[in-house]
Protein backbone atom coordinates (compact mmCIF):
# COMPACT_ATOMS: atom_id res chain seq x y z
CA UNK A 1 132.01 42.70 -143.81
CA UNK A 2 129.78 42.36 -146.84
CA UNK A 3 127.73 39.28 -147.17
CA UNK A 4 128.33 36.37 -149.67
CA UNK A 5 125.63 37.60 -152.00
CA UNK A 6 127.03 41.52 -151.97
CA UNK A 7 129.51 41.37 -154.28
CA UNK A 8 132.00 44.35 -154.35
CA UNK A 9 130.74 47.14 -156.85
CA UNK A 10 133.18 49.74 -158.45
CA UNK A 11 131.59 53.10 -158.45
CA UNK A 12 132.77 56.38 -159.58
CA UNK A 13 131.17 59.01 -157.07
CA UNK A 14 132.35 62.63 -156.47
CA UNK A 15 134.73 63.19 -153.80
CA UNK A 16 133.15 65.68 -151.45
CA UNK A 17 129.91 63.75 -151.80
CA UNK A 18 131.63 60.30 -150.80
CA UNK A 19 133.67 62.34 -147.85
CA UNK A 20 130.61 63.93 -146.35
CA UNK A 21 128.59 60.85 -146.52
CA UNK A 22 131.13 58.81 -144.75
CA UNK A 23 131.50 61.02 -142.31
CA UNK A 24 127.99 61.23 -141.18
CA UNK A 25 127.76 57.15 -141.67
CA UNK A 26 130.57 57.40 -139.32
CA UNK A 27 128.72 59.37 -136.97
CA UNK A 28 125.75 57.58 -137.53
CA UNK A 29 127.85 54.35 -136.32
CA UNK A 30 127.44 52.48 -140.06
CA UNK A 31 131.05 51.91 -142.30
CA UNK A 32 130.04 53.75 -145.78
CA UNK A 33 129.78 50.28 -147.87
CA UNK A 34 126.90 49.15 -145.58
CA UNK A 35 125.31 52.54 -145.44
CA UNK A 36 125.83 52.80 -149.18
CA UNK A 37 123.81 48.89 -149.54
CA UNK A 38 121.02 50.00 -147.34
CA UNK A 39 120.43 53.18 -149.75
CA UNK A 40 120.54 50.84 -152.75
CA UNK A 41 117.66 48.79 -150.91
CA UNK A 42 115.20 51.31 -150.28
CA UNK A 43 115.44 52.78 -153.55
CA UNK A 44 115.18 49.61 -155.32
CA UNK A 45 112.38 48.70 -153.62
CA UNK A 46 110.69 52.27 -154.05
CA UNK A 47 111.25 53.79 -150.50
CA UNK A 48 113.69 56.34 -151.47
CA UNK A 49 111.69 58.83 -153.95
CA UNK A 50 113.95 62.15 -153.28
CA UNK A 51 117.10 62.08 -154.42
CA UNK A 52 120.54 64.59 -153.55
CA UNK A 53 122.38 66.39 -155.92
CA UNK A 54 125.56 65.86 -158.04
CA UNK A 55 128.78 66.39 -156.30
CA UNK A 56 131.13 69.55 -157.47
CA UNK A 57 134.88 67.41 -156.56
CA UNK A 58 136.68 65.42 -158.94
CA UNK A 59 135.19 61.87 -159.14
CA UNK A 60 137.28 58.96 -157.84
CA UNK A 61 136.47 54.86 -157.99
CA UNK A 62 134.95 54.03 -155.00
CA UNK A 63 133.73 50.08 -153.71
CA UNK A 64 130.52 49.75 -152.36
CA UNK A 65 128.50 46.43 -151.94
CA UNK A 66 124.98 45.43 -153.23
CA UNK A 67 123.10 42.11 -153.72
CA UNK A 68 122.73 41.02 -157.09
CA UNK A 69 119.31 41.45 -156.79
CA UNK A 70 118.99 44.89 -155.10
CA UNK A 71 121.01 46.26 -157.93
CA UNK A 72 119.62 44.69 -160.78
CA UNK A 73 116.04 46.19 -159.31
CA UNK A 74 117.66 49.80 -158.56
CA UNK A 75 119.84 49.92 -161.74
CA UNK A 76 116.12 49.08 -164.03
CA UNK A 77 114.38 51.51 -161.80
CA UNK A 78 116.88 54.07 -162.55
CA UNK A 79 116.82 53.45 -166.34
CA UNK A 80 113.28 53.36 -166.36
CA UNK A 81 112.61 56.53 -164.47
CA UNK A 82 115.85 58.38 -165.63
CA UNK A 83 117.24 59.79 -162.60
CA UNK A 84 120.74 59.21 -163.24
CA UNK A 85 122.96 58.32 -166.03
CA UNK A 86 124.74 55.45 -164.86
CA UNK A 87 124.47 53.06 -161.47
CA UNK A 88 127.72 55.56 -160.07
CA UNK A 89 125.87 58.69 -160.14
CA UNK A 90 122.74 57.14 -158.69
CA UNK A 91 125.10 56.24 -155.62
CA UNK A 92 126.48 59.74 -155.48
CA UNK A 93 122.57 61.06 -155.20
CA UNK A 94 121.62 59.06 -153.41
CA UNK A 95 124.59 59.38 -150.85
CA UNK A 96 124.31 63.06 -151.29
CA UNK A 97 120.87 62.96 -149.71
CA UNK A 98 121.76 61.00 -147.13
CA UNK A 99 125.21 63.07 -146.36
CA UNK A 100 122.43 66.44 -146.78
CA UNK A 101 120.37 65.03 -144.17
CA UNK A 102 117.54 64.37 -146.10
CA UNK A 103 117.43 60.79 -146.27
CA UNK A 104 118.03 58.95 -142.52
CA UNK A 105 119.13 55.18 -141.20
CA UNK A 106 117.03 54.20 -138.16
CA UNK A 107 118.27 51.03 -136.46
CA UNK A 108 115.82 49.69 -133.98
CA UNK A 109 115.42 46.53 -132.14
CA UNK A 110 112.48 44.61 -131.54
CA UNK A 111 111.02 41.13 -130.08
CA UNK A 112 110.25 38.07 -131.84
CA UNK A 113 106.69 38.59 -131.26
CA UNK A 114 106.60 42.30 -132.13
CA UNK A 115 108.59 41.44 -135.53
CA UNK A 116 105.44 39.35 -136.09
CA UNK A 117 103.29 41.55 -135.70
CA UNK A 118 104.92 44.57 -137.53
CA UNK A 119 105.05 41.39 -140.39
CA UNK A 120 100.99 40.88 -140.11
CA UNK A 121 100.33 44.51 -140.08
CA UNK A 122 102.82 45.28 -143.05
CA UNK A 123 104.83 47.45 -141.18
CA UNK A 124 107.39 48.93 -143.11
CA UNK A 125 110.20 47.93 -140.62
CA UNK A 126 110.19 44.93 -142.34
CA UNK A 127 113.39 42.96 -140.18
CA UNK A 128 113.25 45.20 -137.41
CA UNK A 129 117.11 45.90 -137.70
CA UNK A 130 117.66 48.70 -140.15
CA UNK A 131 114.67 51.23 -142.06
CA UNK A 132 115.14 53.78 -144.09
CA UNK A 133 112.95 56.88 -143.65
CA UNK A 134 112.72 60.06 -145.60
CA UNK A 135 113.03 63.34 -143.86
CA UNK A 136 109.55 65.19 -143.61
């Protein structure tokens, strides 16, 4: 279930790339709309730097959720840089990558005091829940 500030986003993404990304979210124990959030987050925030590529299907409306602020931040970032044409296509790259393998969810779990010291040390694993990492 999405939270109160991650309202429901309309996105047209192709449909092999949306299948093969929810298949390995799936696997990877995430539903798609969360998985597709968390990708939103790390590239608004400039973790995610590679990007997939475009689908071959037919394209079909898809939901996904996002903060408001997460995809104000990704949507200017993709303007700005020009990666993608619209906010749907940057979902299907960046789903794409993920669905390709190149782009991973780590979930991890940590103790009060270690999440304060990850914090001090500006650790990237910022709530100690959910990272993204980028496949060397």
């Amino acid at each position: 279930m999405p939270a109160p500030d991650e309202p429901r986003r309309s996105l047209w993404v192709a449909e092999d790339v949306w299948r093969e990304a929810d298949q390995r979210a799936n696997a990877d124990g995430l539903p798609i709309a969360r998985t597709l959030a968390l990708l939103f987050e790390g590239y608004s925030t400039g973790r995610i730097t590679e990007l997939g590529s475009e689908g071959t299907g037919k394209r079909k409306a898809r939901s996904g959720y996002c903060a408001e602020k997460t995809w104000k931040a990704a949507d200017k970032r993709r303007a700005t840089t020009d990666t993608a044409r619209s906010m749907g296509m940057l979902a299907e790259l960046l789903l794409s990558a993920y669905a390709s393998r190149r782009l991973h969810l780590v979930q991890t779990f940590v103790t009060s005091a270690e999440l304060e010291h990850m914090a001090r040390s500006e650790t990237d694993l910022r709530t100690g829940t959910l990272a993204l990492l980028a496949a060397a």
